[in-house]
N, C-alpha and C. Protein backbone atom coordinates (compact mmCIF):
# COMPACT_ATOMS: atom_id res chain seq x y z
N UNK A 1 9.96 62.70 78.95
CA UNK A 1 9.51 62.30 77.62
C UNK A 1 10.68 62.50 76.64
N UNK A 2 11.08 61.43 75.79
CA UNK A 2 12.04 61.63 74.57
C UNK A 2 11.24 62.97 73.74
N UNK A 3 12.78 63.41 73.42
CA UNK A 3 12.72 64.60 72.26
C UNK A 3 11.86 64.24 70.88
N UNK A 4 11.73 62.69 71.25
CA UNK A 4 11.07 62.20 69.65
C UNK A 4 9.78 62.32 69.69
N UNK A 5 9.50 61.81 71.20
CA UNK A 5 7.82 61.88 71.60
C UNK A 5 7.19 63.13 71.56
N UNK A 6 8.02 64.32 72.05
CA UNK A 6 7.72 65.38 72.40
C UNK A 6 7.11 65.49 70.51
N UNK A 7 8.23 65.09 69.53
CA UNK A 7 7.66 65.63 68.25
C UNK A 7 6.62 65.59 68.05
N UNK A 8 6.42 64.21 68.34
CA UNK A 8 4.91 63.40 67.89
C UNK A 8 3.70 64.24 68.93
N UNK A 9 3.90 64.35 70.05
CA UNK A 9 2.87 65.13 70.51
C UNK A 9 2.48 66.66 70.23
N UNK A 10 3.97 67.44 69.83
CA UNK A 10 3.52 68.39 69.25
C UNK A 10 3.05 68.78 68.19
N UNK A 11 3.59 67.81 67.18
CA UNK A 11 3.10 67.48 65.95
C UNK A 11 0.95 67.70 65.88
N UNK A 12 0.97 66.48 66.68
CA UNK A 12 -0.74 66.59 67.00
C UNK A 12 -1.49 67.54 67.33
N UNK A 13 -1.21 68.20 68.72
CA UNK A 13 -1.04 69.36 69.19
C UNK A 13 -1.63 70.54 68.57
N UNK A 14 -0.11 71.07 67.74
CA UNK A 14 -0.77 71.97 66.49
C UNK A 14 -1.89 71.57 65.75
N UNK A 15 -1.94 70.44 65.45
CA UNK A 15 -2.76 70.20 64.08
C UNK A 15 -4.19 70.25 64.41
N UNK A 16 -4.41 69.45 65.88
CA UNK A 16 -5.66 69.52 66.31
C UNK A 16 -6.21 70.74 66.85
N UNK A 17 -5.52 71.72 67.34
CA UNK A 17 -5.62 72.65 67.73
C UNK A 17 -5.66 74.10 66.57
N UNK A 18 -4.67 73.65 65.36
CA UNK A 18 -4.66 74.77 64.78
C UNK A 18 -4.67 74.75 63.65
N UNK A 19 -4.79 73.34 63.06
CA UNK A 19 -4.79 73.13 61.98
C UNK A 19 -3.62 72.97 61.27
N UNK A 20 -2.75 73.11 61.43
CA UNK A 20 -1.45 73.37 60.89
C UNK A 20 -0.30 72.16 61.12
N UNK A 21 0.33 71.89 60.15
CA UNK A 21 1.47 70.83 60.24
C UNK A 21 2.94 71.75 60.74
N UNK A 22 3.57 71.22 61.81
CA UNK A 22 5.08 71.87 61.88
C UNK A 22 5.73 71.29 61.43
N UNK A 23 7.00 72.15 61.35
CA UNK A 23 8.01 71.82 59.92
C UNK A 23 8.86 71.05 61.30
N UNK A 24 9.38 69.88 60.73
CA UNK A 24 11.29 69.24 61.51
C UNK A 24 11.73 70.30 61.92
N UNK A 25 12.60 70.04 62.98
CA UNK A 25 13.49 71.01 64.29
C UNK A 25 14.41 71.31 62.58
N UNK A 26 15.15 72.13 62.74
CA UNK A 26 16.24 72.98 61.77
C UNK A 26 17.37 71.76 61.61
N UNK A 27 17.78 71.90 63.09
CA UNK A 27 19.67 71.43 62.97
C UNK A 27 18.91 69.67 63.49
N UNK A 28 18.82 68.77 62.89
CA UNK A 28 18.51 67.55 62.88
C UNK A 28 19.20 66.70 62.94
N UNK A 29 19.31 66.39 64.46
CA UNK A 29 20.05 65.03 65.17
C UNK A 29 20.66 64.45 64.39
N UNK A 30 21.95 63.15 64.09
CA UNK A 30 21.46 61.78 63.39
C UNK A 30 20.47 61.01 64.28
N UNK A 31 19.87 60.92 65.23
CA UNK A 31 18.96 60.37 64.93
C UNK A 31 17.64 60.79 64.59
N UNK A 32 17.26 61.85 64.12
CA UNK A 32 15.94 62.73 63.78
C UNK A 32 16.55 62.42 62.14
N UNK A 33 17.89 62.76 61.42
CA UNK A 33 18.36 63.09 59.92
C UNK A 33 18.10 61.26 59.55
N UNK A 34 17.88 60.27 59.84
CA UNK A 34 18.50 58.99 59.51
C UNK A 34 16.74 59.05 58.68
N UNK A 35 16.76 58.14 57.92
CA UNK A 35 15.52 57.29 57.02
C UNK A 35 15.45 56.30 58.05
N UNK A 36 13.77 55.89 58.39
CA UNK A 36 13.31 54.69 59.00
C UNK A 36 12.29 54.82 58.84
N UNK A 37 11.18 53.51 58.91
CA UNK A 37 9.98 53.25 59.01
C UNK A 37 9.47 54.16 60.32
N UNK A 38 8.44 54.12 60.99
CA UNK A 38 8.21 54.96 62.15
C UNK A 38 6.39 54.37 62.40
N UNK A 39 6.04 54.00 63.36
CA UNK A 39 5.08 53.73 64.16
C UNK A 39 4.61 54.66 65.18
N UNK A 40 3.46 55.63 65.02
CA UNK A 40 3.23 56.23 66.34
C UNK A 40 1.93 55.67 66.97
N UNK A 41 1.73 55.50 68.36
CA UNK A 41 0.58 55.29 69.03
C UNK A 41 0.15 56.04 70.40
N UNK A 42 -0.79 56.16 70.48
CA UNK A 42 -1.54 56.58 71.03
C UNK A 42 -2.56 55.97 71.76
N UNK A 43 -2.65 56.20 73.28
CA UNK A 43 -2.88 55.95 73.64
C UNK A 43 -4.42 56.64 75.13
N UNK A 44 -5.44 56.71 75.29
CA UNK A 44 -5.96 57.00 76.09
C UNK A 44 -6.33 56.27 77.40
N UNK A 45 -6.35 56.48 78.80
CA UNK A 45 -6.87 55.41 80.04
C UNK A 45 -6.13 54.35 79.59
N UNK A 46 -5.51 54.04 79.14
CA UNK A 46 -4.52 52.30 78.88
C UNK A 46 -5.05 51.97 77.65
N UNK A 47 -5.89 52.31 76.95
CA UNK A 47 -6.47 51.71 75.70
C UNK A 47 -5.77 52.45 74.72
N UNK A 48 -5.74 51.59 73.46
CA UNK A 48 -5.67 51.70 72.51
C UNK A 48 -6.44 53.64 71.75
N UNK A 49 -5.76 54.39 71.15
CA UNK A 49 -6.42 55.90 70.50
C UNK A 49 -6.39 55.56 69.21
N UNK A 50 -5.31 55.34 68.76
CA UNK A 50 -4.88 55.17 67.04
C UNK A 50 -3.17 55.14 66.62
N UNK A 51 -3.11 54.32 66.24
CA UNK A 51 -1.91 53.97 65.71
C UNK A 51 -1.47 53.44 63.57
N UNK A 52 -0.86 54.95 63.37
CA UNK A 52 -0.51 54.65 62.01
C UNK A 52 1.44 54.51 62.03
N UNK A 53 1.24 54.09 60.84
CA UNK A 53 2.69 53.75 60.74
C UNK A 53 3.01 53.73 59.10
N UNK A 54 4.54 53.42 59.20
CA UNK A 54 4.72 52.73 57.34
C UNK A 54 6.30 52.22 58.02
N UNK A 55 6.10 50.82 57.07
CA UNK A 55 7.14 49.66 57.82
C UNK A 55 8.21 50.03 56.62
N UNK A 56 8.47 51.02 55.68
CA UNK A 56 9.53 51.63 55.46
C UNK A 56 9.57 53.14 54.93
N UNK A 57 10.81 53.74 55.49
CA UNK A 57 10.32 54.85 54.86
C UNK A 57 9.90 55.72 53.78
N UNK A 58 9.09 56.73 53.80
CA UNK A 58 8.00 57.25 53.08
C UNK A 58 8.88 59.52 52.78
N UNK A 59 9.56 59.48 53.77
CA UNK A 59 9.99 60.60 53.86
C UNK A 59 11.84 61.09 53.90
N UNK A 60 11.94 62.17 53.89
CA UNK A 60 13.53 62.39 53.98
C UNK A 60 14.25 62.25 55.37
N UNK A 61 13.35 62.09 56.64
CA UNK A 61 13.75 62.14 57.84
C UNK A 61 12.82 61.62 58.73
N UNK A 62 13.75 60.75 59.49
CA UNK A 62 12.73 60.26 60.67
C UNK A 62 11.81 61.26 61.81
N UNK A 63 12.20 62.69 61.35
CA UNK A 63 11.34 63.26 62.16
C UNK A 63 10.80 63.83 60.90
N UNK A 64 10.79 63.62 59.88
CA UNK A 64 9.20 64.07 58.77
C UNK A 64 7.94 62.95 58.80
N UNK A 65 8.50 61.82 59.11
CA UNK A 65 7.86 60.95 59.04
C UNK A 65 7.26 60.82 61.11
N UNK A 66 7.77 61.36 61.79
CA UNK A 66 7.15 61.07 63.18
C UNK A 66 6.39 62.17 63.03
N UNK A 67 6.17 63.35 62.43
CA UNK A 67 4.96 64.71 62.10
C UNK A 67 4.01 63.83 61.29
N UNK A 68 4.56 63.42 60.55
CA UNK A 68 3.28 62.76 58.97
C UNK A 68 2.46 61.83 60.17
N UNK A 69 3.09 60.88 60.76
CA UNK A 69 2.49 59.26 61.60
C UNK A 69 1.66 59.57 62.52
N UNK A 70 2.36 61.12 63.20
CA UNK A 70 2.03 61.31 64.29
C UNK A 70 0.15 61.94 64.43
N UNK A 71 0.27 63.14 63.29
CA UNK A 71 -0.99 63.69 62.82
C UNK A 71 -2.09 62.15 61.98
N UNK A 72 -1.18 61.67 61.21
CA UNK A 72 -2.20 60.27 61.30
C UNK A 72 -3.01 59.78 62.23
N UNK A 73 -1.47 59.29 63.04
CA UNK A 73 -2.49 58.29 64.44
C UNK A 73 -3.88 59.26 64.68
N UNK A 74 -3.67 60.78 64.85
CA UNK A 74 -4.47 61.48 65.40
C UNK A 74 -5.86 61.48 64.94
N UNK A 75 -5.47 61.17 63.92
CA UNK A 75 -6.58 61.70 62.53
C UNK A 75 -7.46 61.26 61.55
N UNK A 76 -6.69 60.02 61.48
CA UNK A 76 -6.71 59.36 60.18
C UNK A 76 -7.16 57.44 60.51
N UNK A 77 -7.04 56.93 61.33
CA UNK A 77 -6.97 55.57 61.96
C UNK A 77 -8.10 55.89 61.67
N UNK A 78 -8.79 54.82 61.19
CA UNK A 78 -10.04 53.81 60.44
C UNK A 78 -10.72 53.84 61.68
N UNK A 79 -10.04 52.95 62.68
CA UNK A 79 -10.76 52.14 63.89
C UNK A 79 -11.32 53.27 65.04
N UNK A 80 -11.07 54.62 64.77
CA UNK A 80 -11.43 55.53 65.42
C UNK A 80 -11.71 56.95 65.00
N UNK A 81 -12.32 57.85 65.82
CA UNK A 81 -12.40 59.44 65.13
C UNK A 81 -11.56 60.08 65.45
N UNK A 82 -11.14 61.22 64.85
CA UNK A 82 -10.56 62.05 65.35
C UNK A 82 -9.96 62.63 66.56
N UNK A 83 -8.69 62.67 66.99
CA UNK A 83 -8.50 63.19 68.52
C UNK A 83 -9.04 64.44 68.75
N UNK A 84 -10.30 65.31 69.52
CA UNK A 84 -10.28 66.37 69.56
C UNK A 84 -9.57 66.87 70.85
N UNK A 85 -9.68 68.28 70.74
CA UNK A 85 -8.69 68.95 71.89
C UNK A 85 -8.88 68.94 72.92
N UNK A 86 -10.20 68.26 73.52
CA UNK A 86 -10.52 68.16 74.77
C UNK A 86 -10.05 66.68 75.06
N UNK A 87 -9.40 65.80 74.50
CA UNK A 87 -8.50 64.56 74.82
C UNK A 87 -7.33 64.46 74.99
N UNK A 88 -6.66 65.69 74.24
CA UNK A 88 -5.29 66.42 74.38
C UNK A 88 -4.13 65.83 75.91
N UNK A 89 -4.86 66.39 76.65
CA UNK A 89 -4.66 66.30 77.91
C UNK A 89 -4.26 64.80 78.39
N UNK A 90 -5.06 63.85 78.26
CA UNK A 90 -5.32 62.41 78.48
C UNK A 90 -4.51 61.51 77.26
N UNK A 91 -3.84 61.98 76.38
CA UNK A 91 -3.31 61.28 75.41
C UNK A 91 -1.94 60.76 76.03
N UNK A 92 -1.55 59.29 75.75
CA UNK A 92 -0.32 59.09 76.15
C UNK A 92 0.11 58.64 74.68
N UNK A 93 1.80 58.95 74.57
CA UNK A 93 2.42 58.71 72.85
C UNK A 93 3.58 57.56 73.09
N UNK A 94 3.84 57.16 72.05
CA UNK A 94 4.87 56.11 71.81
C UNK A 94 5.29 56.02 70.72
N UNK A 95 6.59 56.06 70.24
CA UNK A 95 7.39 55.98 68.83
C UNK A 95 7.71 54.68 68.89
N UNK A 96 7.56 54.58 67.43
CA UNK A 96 8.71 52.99 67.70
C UNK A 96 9.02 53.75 66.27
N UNK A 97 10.59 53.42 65.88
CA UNK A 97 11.38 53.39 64.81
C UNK A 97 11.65 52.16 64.71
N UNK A 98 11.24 51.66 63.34
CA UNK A 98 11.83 49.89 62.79
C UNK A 98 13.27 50.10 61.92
N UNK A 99 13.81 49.39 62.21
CA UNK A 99 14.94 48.44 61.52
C UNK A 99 14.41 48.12 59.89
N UNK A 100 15.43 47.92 59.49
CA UNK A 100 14.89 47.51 57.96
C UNK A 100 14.67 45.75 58.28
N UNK A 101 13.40 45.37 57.37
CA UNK A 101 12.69 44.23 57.18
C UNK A 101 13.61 43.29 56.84
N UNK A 102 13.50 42.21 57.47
CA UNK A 102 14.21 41.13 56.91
C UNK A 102 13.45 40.17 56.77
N UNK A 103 13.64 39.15 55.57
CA UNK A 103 12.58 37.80 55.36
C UNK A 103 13.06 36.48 56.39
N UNK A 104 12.16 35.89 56.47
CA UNK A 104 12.77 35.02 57.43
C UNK A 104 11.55 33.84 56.91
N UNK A 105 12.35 32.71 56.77
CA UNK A 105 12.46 31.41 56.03
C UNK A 105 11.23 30.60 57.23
N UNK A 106 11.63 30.81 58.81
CA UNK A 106 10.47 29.81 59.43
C UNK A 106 10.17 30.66 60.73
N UNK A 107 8.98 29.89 61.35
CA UNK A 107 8.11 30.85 62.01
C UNK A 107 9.16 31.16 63.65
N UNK A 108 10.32 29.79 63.53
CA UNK A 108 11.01 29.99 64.84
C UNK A 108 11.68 31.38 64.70
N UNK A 109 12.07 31.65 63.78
CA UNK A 109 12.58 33.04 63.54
C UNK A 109 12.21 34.26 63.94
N UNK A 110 10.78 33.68 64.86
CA UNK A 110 10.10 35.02 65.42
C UNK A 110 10.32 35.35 66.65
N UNK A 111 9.92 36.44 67.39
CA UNK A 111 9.52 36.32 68.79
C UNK A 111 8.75 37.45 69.12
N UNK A 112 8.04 37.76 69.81
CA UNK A 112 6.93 38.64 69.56
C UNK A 112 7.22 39.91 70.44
N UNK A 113 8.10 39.20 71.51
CA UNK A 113 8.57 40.12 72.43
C UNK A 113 9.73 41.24 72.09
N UNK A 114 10.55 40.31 70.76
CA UNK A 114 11.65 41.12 70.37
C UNK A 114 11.28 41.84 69.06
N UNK A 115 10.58 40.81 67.79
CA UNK A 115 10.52 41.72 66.88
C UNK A 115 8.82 41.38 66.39
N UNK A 116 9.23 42.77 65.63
CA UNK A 116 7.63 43.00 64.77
C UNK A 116 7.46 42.02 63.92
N UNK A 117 6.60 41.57 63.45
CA UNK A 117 6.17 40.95 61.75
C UNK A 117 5.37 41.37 61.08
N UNK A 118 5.55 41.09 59.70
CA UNK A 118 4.98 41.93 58.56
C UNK A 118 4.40 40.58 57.31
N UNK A 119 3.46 40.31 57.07
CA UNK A 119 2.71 39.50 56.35
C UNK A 119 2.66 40.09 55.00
N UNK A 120 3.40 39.15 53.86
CA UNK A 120 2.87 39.53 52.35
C UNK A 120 2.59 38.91 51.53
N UNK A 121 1.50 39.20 51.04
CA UNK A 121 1.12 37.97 49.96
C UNK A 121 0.31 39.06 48.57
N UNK A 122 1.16 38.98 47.43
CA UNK A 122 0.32 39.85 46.31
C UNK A 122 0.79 41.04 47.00
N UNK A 123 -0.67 41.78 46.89
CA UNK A 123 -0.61 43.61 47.38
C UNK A 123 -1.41 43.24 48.80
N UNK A 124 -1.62 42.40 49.60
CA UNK A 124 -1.75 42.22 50.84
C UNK A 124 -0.92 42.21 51.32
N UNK A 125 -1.00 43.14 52.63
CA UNK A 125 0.27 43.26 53.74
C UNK A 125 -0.17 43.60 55.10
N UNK A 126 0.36 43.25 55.74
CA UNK A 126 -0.46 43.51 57.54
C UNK A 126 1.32 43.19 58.18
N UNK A 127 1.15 44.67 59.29
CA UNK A 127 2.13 44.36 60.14
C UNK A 127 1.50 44.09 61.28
N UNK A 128 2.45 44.09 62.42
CA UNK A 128 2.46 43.78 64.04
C UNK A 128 3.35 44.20 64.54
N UNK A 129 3.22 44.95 65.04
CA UNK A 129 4.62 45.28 66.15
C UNK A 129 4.71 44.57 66.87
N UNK A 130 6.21 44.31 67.75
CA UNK A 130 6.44 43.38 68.45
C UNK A 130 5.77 44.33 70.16
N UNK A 131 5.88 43.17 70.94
CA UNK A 131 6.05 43.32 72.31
C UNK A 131 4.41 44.19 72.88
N UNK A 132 3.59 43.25 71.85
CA UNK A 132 2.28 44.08 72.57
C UNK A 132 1.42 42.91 73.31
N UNK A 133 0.70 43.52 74.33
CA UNK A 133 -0.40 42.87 75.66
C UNK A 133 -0.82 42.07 75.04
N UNK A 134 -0.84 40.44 75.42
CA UNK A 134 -2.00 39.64 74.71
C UNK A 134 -1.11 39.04 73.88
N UNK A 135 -0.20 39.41 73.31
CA UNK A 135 0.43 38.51 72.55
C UNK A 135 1.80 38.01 72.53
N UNK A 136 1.75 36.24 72.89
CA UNK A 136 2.76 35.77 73.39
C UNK A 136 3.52 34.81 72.67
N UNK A 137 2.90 34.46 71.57
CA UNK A 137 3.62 33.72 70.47
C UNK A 137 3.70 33.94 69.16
N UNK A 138 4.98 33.44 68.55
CA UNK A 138 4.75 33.85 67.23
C UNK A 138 3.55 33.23 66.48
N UNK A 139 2.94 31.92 66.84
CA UNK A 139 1.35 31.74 66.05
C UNK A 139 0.34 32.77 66.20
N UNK A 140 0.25 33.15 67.52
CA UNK A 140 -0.78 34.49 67.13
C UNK A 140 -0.37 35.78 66.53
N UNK A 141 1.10 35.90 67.26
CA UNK A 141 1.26 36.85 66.33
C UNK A 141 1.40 36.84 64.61
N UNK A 142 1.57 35.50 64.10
CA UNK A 142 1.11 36.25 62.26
C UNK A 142 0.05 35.56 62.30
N UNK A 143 -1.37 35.39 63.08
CA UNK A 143 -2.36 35.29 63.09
C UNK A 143 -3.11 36.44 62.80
N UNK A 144 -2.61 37.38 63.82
CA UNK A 144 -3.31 38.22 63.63
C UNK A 144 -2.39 39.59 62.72
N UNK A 145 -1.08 39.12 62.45
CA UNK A 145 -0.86 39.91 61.32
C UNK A 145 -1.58 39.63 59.90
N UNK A 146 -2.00 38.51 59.87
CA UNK A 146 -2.46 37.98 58.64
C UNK A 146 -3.80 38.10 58.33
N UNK A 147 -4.67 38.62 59.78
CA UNK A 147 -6.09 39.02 59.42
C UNK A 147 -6.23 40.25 59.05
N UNK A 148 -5.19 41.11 59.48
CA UNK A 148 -4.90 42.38 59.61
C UNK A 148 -4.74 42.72 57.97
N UNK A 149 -4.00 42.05 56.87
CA UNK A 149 -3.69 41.68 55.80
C UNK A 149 -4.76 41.26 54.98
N UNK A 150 -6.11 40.94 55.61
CA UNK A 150 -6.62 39.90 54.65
C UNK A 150 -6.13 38.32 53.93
N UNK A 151 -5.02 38.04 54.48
CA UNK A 151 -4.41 36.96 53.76
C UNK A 151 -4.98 35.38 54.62
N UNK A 152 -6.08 34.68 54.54
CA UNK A 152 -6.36 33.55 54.75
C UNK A 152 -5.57 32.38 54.05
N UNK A 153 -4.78 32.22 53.25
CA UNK A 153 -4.16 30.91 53.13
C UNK A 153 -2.54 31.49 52.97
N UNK A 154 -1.77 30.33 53.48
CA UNK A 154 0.05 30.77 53.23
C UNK A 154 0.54 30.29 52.17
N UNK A 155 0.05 29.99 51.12
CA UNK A 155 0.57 29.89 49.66
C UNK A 155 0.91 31.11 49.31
N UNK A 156 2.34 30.91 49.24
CA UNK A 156 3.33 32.26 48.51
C UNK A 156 3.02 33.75 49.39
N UNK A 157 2.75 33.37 50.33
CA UNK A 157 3.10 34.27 51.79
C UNK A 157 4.55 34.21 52.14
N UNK A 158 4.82 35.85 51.76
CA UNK A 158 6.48 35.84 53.02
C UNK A 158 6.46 36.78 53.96
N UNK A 159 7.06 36.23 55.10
CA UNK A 159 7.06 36.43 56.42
C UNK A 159 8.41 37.25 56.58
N UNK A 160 8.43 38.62 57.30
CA UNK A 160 9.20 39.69 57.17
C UNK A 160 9.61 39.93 58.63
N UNK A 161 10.63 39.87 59.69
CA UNK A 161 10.61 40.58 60.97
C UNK A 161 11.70 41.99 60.88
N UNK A 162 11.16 42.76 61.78
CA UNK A 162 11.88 43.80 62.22
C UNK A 162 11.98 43.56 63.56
N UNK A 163 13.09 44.51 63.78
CA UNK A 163 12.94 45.50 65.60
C UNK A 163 12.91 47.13 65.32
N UNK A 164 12.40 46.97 66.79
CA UNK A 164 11.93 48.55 66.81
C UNK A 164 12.72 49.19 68.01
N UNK A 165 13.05 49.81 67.85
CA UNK A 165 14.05 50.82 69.25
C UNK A 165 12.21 51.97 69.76
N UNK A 166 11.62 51.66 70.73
CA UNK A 166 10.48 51.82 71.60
C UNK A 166 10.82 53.22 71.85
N UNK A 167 10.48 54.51 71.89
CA UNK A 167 10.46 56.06 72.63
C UNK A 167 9.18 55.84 73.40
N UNK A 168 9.20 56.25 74.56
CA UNK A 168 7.74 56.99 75.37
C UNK A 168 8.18 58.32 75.72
């Protein structure tokens, strides 16, 4: 398991177990010290647990922000309850760190396998990470970034891709 994953699972770990948030390792990598967006997921039996994120960063370090994402996914995801400690065991984790957003003018500009997309229109926004089951083109993928968003029509919609460097 990456040193990053390990965060994110210990991160949870404590919290579910003890309530408590841990502080970032002391002497901090460049890659733990760098600013990035950060995606954690979670995973139980192959399915989907909870996955929070923020497609830029929110904190001073990519490992403040893999503690903050990580206790999210756990915690906080809409689409599910709480991880309790008797799931602990059965949890599988995944980091993704994004790249900074870039706009991109047409939909060939995508690929679903390589990068994420991010839907904006107004204060509607829906991402997608790239390279997930089920999705093989860029039409579904800002399909379903865009339901994700609330955004039903592409008047003055802009279309954003990243990449993500993947930890398990």
């Amino acid at each position: 398991m990456h040193p990053i994953v390990e965060l994110a699972k210990k991160s949870i770990e404590e919290f579910v177990k003890r309530g408590r948030k841990i502080s970032p390792p002391v002497e901090l990598s460049a890659e733990y010290a760098a600013r990035a967006g950060v995606f954690v997921s979670l995973k139980k039996h192959g399915s989907l647990r909870g996955c929070i994120g923020t497609f830029q960063p929110c904190k001073d370090s990519i490992a403040e922000e893999v503690i903050q994402n990580a206790i999210a996914a756990a915690t906080q995801d809409p689409r599910f309850s709480a991880v309790t400690e008797e799931e602990l065991d059965d949890i599988v984790y995944s980091v993704d760190v994004l790249s900074v957003p870039e706009r991109i003018e047409a939909i060939g500009d995508l690929d679903p396998k390589k990068y994420g997309v991010i839907v904006s229109q107004g204060l509607k926004r829906g991402l997608l990470l790239p390279d997930l089951e089920g999705v093989d083109t860029a039409e579904e993928q800002l399909r379903i970034a865009k339901m994700k968003a609330g955004i039903w029509s592409d008047e003055q919609m802009e279309i954003f891709r990243f990449a993500v460097t993947r930890y398990h």
